[in-house]
PDB file of N, CA and C in Angstrom:
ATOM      1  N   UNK A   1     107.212  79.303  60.378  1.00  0.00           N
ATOM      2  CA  UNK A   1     107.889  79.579  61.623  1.00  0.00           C
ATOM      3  C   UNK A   1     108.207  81.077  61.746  1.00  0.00           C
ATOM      4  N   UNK A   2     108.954  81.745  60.719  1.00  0.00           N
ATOM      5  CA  UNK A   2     108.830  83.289  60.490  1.00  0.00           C
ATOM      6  C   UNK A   2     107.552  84.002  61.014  1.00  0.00           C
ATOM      7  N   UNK A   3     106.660  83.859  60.555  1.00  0.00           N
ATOM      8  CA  UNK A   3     105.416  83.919  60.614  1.00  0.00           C
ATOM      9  C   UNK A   3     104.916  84.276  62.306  1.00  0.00           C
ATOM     10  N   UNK A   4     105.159  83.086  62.866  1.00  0.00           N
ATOM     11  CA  UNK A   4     104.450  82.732  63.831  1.00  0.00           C
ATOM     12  C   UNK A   4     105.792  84.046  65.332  1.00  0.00           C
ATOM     13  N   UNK A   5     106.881  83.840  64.513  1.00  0.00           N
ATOM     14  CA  UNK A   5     108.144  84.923  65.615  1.00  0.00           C
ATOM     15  C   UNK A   5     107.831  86.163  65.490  1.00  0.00           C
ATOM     16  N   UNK A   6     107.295  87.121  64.128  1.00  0.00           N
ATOM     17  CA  UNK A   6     107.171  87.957  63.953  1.00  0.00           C
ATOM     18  C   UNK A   6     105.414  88.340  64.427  1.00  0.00           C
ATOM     19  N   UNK A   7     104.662  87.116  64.610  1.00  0.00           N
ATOM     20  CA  UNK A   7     103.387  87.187  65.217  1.00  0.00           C
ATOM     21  C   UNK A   7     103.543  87.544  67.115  1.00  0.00           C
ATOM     22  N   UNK A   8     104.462  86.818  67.333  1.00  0.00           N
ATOM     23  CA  UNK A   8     104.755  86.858  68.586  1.00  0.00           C
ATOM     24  C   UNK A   8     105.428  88.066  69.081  1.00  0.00           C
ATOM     25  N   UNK A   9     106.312  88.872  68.589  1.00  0.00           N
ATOM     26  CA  UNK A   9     106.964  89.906  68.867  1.00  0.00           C
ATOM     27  C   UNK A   9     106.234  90.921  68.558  1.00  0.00           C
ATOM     28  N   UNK A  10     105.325  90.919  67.444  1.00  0.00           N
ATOM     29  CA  UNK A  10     104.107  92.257  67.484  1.00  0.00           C
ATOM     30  C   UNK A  10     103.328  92.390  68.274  1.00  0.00           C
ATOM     31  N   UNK A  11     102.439  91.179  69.413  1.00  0.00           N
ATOM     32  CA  UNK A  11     102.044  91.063  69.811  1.00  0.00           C
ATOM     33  C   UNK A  11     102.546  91.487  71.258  1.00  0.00           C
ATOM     34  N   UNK A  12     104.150  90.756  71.490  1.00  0.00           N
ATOM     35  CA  UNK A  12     104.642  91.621  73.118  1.00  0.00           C
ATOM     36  C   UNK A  12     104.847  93.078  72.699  1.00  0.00           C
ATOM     37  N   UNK A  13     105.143  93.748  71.900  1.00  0.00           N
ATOM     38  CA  UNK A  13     105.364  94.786  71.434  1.00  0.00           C
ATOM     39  C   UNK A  13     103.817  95.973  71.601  1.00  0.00           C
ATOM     40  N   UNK A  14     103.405  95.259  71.304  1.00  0.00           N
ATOM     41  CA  UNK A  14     101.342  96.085  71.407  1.00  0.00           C
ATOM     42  C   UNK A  14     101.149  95.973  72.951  1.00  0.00           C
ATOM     43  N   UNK A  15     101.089  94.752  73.610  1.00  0.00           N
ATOM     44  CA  UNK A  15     101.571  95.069  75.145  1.00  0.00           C
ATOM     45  C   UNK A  15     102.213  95.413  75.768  1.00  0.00           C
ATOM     46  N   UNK A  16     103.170  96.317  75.896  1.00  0.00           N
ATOM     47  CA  UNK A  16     104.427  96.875  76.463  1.00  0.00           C
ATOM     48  C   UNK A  16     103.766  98.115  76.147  1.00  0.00           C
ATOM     49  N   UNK A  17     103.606  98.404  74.743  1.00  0.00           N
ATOM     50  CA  UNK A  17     102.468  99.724  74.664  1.00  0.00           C
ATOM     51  C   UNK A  17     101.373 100.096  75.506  1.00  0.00           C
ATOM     52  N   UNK A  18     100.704  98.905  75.345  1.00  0.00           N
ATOM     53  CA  UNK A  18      99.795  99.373  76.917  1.00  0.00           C
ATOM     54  C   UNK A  18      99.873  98.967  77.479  1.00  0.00           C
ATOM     55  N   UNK A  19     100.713  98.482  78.063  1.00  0.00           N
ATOM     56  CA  UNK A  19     101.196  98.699  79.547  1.00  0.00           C
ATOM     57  C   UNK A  19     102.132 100.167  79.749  1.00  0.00           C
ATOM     58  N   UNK A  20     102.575 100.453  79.054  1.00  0.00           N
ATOM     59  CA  UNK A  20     103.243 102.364  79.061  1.00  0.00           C
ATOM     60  C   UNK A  20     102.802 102.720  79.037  1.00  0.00           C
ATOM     61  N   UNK A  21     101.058 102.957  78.254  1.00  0.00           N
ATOM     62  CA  UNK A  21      99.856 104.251  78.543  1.00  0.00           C
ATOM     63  C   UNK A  21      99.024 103.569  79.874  1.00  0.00           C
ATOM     64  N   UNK A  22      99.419 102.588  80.141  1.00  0.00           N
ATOM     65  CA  UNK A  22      98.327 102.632  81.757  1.00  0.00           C
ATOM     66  C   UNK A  22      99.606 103.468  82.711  1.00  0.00           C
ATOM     67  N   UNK A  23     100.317 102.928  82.558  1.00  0.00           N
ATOM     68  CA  UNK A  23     101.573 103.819  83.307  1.00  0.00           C
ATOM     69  C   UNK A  23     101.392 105.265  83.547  1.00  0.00           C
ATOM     70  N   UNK A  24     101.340 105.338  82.621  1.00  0.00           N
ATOM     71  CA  UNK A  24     101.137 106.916  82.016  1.00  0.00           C
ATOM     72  C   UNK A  24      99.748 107.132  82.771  1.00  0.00           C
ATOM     73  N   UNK A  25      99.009 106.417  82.355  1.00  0.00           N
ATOM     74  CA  UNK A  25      97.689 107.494  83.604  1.00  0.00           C
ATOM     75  C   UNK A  25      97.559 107.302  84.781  1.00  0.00           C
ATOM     76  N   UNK A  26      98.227 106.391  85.303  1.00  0.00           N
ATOM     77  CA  UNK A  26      98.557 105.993  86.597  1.00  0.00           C
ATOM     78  C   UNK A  26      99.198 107.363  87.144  1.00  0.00           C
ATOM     79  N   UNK A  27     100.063 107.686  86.134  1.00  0.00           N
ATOM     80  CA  UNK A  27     101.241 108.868  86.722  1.00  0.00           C
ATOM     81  C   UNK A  27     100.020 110.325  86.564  1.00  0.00           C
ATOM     82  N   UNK A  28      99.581 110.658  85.713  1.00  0.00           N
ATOM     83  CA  UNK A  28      99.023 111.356  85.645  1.00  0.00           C
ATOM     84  C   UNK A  28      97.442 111.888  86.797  1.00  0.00           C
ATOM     85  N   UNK A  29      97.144 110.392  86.931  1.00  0.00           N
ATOM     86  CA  UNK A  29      95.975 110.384  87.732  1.00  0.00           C
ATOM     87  C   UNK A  29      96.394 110.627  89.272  1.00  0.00           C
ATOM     88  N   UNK A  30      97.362 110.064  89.951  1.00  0.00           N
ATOM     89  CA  UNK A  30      98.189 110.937  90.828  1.00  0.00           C
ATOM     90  C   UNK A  30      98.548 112.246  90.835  1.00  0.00           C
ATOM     91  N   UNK A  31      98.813 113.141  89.880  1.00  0.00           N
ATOM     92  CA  UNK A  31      99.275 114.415  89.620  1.00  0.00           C
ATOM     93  C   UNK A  31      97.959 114.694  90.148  1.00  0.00           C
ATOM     94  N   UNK A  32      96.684 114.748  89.907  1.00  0.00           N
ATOM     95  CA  UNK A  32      95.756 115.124  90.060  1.00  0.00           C
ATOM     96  C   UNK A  32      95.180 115.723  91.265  1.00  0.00           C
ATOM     97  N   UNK A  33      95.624 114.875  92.013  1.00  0.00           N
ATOM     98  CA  UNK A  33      95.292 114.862  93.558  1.00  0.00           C
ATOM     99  C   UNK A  33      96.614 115.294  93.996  1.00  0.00           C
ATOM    100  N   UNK A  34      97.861 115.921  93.708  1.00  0.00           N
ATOM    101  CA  UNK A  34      99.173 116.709  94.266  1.00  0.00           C
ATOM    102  C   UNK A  34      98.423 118.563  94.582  1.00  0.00           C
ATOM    103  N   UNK A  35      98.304 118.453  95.467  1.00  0.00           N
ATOM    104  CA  UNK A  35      97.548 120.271  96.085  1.00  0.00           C
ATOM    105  C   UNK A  35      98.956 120.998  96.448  1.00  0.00           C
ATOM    106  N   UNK A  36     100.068 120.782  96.157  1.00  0.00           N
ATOM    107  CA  UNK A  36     100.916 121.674  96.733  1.00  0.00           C
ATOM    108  C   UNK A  36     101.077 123.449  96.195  1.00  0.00           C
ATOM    109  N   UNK A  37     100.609 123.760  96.853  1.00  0.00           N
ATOM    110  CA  UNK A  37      99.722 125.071  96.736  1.00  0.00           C
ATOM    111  C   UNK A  37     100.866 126.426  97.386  1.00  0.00           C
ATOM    112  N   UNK A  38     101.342 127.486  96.359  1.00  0.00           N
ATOM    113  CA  UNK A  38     102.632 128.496  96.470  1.00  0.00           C
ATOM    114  C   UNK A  38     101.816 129.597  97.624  1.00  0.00           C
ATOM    115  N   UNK A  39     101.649 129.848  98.791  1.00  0.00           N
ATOM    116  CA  UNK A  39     100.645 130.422  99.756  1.00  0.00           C
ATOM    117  C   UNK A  39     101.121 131.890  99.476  1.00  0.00           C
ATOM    118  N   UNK A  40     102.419 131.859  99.305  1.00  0.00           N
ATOM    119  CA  UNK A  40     102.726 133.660  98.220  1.00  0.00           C
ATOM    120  C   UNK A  40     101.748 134.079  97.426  1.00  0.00           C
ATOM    121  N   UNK A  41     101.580 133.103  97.023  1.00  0.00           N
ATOM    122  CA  UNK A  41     101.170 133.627  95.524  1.00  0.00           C
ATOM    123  C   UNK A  41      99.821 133.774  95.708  1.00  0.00           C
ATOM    124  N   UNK A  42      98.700 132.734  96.742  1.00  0.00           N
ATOM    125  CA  UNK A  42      97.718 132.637  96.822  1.00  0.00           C
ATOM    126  C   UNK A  42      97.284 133.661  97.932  1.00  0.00           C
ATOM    127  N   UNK A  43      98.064 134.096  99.023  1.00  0.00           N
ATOM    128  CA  UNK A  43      98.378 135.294  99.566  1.00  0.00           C
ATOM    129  C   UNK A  43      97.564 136.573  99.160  1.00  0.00           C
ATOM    130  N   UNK A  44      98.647 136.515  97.937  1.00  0.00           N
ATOM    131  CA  UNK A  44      99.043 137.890  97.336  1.00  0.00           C
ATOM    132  C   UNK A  44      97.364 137.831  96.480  1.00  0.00           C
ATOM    133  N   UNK A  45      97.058 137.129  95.665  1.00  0.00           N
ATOM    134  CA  UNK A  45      95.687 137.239  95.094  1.00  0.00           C
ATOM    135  C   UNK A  45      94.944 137.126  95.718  1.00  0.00           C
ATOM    136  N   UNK A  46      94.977 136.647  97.423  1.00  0.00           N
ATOM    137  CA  UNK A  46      93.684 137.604  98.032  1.00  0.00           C
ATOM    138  C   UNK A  46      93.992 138.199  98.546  1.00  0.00           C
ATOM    139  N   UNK A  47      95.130 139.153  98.714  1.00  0.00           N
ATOM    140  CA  UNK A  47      95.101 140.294  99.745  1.00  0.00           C
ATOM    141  C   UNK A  47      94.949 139.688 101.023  1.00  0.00           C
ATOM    142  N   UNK A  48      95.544 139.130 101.632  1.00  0.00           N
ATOM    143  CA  UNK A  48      95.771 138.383 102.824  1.00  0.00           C
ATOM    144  C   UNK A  48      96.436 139.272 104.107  1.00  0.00           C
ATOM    145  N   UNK A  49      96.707 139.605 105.116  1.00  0.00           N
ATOM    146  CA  UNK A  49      97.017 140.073 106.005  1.00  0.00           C
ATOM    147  C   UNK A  49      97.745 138.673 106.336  1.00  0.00           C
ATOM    148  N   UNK A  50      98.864 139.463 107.261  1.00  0.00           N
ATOM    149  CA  UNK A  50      99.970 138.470 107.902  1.00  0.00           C
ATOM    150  C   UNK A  50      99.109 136.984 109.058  1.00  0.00           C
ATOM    151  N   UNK A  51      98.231 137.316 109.528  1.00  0.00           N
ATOM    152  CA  UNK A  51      97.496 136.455 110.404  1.00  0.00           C
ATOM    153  C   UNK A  51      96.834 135.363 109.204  1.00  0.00           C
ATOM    154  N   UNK A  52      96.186 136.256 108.711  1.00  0.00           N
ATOM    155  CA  UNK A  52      95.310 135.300 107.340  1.00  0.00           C
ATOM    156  C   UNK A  52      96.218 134.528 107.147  1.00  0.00           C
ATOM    157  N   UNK A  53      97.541 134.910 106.272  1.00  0.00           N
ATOM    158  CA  UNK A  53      98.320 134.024 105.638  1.00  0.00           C
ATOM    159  C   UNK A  53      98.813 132.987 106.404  1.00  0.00           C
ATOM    160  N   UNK A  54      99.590 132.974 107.592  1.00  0.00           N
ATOM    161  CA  UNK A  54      99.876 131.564 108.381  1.00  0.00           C
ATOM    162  C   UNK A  54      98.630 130.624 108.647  1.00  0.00           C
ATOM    163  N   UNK A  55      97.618 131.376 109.056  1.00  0.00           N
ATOM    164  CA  UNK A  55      96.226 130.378 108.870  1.00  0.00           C
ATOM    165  C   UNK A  55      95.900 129.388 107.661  1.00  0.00           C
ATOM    166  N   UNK A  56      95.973 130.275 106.576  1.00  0.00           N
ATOM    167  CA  UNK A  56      95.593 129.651 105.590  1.00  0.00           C
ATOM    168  C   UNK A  56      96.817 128.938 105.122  1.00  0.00           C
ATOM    169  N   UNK A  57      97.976 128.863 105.521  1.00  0.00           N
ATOM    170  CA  UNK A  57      99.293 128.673 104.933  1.00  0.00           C
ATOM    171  C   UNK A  57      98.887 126.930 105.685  1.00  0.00           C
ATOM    172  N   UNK A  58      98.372 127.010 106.843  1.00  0.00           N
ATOM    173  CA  UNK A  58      98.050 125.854 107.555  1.00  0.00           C
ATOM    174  C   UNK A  58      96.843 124.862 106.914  1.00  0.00           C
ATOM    175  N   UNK A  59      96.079 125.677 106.513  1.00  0.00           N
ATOM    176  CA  UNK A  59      95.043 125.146 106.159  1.00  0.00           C
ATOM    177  C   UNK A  59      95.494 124.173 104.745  1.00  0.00           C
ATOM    178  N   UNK A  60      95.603 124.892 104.177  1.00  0.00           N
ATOM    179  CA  UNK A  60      96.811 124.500 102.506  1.00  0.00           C
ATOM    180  C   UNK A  60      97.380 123.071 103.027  1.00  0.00           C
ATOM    181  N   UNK A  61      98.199 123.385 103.998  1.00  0.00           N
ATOM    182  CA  UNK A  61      98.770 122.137 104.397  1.00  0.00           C
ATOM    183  C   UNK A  61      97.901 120.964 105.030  1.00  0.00           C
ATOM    184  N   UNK A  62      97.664 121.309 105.417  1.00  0.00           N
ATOM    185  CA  UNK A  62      96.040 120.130 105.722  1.00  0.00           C
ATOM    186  C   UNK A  62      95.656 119.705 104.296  1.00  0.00           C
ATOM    187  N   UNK A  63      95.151 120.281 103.744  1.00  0.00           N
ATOM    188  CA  UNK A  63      94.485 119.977 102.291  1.00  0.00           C
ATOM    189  C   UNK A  63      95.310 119.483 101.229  1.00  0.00           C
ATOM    190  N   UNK A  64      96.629 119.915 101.132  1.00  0.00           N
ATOM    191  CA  UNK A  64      97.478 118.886 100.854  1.00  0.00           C
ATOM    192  C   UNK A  64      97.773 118.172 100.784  1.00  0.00           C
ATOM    193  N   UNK A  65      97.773 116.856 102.076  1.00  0.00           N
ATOM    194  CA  UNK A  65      97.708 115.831 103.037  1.00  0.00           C
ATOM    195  C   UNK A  65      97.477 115.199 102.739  1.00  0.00           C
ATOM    196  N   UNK A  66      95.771 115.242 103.317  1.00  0.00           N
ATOM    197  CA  UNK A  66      94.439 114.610 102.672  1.00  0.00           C
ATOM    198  C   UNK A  66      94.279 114.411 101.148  1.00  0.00           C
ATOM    199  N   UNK A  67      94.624 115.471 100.241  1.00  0.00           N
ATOM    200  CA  UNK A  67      94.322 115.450  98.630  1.00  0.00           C
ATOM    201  C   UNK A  67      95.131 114.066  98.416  1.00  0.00           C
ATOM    202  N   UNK A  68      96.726 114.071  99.034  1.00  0.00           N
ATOM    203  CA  UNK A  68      97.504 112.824  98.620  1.00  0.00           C
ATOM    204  C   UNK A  68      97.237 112.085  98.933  1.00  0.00           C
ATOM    205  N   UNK A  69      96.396 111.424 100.057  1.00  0.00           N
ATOM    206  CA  UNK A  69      95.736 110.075 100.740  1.00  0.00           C
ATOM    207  C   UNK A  69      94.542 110.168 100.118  1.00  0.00           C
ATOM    208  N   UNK A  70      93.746 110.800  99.823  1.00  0.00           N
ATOM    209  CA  UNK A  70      92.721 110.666  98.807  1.00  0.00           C
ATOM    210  C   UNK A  70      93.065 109.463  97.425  1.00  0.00           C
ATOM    211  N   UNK A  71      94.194 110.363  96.926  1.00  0.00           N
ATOM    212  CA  UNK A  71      94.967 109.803  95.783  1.00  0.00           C
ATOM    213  C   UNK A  71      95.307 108.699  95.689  1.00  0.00           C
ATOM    214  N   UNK A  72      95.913 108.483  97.112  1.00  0.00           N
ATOM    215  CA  UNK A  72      96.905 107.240  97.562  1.00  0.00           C
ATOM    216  C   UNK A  72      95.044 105.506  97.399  1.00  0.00           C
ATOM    217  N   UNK A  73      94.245 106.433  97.878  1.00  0.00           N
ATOM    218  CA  UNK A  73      92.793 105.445  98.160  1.00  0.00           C
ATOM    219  C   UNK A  73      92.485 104.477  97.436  1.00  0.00           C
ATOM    220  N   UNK A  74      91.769 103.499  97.057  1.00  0.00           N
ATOM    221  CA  UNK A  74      90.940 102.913  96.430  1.00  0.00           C
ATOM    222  C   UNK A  74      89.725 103.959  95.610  1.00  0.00           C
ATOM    223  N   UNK A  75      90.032 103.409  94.137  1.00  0.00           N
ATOM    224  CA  UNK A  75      89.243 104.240  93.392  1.00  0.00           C
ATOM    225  C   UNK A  75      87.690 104.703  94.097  1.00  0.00           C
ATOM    226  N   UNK A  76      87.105 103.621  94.753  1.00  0.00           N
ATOM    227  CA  UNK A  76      85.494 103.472  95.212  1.00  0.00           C
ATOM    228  C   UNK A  76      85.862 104.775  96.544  1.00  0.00           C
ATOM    229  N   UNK A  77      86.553 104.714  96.635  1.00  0.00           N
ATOM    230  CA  UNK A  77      86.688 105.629  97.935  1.00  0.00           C
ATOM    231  C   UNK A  77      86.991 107.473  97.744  1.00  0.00           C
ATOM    232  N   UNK A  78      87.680 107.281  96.805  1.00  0.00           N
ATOM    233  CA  UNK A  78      88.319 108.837  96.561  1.00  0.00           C
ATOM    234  C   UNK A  78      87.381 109.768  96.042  1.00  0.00           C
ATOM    235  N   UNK A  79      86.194 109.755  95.288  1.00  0.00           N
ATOM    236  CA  UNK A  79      85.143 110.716  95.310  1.00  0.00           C
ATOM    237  C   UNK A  79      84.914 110.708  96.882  1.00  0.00           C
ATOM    238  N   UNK A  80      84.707 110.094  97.490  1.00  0.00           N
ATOM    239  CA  UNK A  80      84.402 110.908  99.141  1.00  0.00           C
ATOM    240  C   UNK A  80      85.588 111.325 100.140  1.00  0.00           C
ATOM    241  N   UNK A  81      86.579 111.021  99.754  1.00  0.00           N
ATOM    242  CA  UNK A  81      87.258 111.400 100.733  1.00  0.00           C
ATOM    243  C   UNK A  81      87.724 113.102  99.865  1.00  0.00           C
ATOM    244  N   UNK A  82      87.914 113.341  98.689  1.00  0.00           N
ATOM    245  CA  UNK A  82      88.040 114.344  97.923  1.00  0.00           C
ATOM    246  C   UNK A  82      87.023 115.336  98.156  1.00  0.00           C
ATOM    247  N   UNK A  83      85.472 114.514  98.591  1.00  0.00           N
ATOM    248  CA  UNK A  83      84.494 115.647  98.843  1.00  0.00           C
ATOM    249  C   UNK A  83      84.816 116.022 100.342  1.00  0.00           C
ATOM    250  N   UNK A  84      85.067 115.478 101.105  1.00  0.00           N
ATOM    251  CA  UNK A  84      84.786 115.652 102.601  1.00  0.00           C
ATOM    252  C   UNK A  84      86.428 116.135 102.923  1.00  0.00           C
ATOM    253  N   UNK A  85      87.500 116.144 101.917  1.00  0.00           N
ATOM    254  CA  UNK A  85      89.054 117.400 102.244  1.00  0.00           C
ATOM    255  C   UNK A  85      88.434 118.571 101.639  1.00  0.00           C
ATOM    256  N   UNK A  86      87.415 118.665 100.581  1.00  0.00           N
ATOM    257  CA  UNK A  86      87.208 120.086  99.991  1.00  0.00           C
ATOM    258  C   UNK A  86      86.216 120.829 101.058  1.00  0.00           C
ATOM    259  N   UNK A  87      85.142 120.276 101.456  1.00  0.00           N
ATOM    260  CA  UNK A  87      84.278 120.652 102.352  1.00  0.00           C
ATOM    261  C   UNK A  87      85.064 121.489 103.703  1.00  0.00           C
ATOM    262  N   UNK A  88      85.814 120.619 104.278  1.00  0.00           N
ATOM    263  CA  UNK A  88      87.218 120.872 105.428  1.00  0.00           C
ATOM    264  C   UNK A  88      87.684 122.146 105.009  1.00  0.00           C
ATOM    265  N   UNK A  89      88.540 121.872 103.803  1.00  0.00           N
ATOM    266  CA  UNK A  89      89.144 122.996 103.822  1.00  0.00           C
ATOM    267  C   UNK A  89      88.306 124.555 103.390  1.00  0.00           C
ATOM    268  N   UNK A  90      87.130 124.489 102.730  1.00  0.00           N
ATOM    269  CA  UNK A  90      86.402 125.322 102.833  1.00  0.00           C
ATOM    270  C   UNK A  90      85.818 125.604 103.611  1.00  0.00           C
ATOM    271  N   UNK A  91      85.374 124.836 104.689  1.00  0.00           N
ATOM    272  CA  UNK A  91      84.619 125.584 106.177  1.00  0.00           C
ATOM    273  C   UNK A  91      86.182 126.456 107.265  1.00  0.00           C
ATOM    274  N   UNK A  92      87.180 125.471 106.580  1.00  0.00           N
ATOM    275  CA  UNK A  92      88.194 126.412 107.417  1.00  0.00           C
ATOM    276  C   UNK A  92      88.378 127.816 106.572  1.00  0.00           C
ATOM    277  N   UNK A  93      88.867 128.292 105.663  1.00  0.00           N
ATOM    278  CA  UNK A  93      88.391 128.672 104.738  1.00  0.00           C
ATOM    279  C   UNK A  93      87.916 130.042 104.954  1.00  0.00           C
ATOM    280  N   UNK A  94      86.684 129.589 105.090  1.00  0.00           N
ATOM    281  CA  UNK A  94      85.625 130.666 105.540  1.00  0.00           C
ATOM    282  C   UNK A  94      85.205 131.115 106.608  1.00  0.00           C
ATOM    283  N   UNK A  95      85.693 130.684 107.663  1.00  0.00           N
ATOM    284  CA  UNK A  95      85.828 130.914 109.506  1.00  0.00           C
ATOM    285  C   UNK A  95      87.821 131.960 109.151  1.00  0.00           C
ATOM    286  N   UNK A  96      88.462 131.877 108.220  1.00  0.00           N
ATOM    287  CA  UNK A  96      89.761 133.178 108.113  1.00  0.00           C
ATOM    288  C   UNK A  96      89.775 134.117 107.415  1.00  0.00           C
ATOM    289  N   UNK A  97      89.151 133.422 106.515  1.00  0.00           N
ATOM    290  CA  UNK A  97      88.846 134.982 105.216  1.00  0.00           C
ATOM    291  C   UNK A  97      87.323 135.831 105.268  1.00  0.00           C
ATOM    292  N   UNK A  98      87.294 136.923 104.874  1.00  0.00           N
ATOM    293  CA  UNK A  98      86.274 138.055 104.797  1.00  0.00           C
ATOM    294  C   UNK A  98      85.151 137.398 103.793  1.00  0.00           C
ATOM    295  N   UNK A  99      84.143 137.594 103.268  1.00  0.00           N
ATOM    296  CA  UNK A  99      83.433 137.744 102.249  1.00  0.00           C
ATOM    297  C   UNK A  99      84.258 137.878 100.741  1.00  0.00           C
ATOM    298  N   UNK A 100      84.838 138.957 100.654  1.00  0.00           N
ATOM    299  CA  UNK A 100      85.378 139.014  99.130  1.00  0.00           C
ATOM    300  C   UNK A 100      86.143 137.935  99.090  1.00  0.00           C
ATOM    301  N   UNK A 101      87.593 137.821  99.799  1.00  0.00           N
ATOM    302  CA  UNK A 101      88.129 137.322  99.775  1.00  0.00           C
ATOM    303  C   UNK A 101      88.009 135.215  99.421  1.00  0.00           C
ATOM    304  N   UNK A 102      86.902 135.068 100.299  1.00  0.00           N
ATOM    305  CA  UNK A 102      86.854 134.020 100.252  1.00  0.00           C
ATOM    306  C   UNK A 102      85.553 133.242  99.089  1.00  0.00           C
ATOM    307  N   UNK A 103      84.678 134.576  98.611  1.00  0.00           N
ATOM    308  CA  UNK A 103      84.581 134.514  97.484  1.00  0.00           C
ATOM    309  C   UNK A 103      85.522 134.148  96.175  1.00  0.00           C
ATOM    310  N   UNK A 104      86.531 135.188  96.391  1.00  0.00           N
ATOM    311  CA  UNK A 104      87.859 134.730  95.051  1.00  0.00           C
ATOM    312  C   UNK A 104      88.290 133.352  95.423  1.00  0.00           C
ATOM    313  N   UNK A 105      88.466 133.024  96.978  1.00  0.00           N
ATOM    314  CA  UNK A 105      89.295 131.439  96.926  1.00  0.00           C
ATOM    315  C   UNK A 105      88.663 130.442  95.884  1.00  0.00           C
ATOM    316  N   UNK A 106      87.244 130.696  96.330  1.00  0.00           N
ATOM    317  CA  UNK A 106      85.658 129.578  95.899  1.00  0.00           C
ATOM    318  C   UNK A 106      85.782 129.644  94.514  1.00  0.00           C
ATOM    319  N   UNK A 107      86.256 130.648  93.942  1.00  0.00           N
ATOM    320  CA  UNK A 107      86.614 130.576  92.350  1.00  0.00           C
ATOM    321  C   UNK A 107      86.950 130.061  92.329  1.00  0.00           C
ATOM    322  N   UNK A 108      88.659 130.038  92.853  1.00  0.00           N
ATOM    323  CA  UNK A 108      90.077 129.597  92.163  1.00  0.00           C
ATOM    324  C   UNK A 108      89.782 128.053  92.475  1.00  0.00           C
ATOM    325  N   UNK A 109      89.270 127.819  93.557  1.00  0.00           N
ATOM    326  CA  UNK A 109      89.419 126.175  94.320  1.00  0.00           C
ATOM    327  C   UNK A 109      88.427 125.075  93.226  1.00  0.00           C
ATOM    328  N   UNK A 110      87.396 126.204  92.555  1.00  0.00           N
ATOM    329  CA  UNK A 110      86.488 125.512  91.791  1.00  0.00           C
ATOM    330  C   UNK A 110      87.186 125.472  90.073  1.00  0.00           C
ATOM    331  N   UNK A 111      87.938 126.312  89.764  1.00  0.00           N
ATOM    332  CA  UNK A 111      88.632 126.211  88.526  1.00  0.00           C
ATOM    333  C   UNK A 111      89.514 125.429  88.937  1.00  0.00           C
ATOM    334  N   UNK A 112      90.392 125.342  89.572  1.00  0.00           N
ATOM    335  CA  UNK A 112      91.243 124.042  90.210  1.00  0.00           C
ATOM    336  C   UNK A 112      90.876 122.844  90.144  1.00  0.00           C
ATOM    337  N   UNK A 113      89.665 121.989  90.553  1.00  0.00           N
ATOM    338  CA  UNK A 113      88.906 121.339  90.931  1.00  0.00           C
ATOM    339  C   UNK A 113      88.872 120.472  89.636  1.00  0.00           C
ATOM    340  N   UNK A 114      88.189 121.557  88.490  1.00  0.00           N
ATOM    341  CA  UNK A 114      87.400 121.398  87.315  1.00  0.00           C
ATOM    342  C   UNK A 114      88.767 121.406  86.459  1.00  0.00           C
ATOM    343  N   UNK A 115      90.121 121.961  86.425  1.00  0.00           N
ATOM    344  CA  UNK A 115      91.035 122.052  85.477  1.00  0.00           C
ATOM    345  C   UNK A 115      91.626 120.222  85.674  1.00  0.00           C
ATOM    346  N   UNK A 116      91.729 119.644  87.082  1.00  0.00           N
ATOM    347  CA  UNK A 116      92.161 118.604  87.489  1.00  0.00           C
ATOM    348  C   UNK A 116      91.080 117.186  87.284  1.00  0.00           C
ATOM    349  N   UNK A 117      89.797 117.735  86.952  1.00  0.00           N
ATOM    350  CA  UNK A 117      89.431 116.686  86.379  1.00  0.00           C
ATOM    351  C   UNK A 117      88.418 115.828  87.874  1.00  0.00           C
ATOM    352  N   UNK A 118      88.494 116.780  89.062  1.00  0.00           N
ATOM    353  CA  UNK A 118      87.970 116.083  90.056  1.00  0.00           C
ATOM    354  C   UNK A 118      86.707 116.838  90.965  1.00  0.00           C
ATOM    355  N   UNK A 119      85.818 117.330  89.980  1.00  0.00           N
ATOM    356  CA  UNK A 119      84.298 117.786  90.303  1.00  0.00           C
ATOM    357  C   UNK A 119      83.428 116.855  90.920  1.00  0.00           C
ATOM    358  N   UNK A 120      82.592 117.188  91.448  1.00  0.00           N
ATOM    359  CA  UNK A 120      81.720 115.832  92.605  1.00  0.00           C
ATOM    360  C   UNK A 120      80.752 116.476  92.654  1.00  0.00           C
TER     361      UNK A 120
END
């Protein structure tokens, strides 16, 4: 009878465990798709002019949005809706910023992309 209580309690015990690491990537896999993006800061590393910046300060916010309803999706769904907010916000993107400039974004948006785990 010992036996069989201490069989039983290792056993809810190993499940509660994973069920805390699915948790855990649940939480994490959400983080993923959070774009809330400091437009100071992203501003300031491209040399932005006051017009640029409310544009793109807009744009950010759009892409934001979308990144979290992406998130919010059905797994089968979120590679496309992730491709078709990045596409968006890069054709907007590139209709506000110059050449250099929107060269450096295409970096940062692609090290971003690739640090988060969500390349397509």
């Amino acid at each position: 009878m010992k036996k069989i209580v201490l069989t039983v309690v290792a056993m809810l015990s190993m499940t509660m465990a994973f069920a805390d690491g699915e948790n855990a990537n649940n939480i994490n896999e959400a983080e993923a798709y959070n774009f809330s993006i400091n437009s100071y800061k992203l501003s300031v590393a491209l040399g932005l002019n006051l017009d640029q910046t409310e544009a793109v300060s807009d744009i950010e916010k759009n892409f934001s949005i979308e990144m979290k309803n992406a998130g919010e999706a059905n797994k089968e769904q979120r590679p496309e809706l992730v491709k078709e907010a990045v596409n968006k916000n890069l054709s907007y993107m590139h209709a506000v910023l110059n050449n250099q400039q929107y060269h450096k974004y295409l970096t940062l948006m692609n090290m971003t992309l690739a640090n988060r785990g969500l390349n397509f």
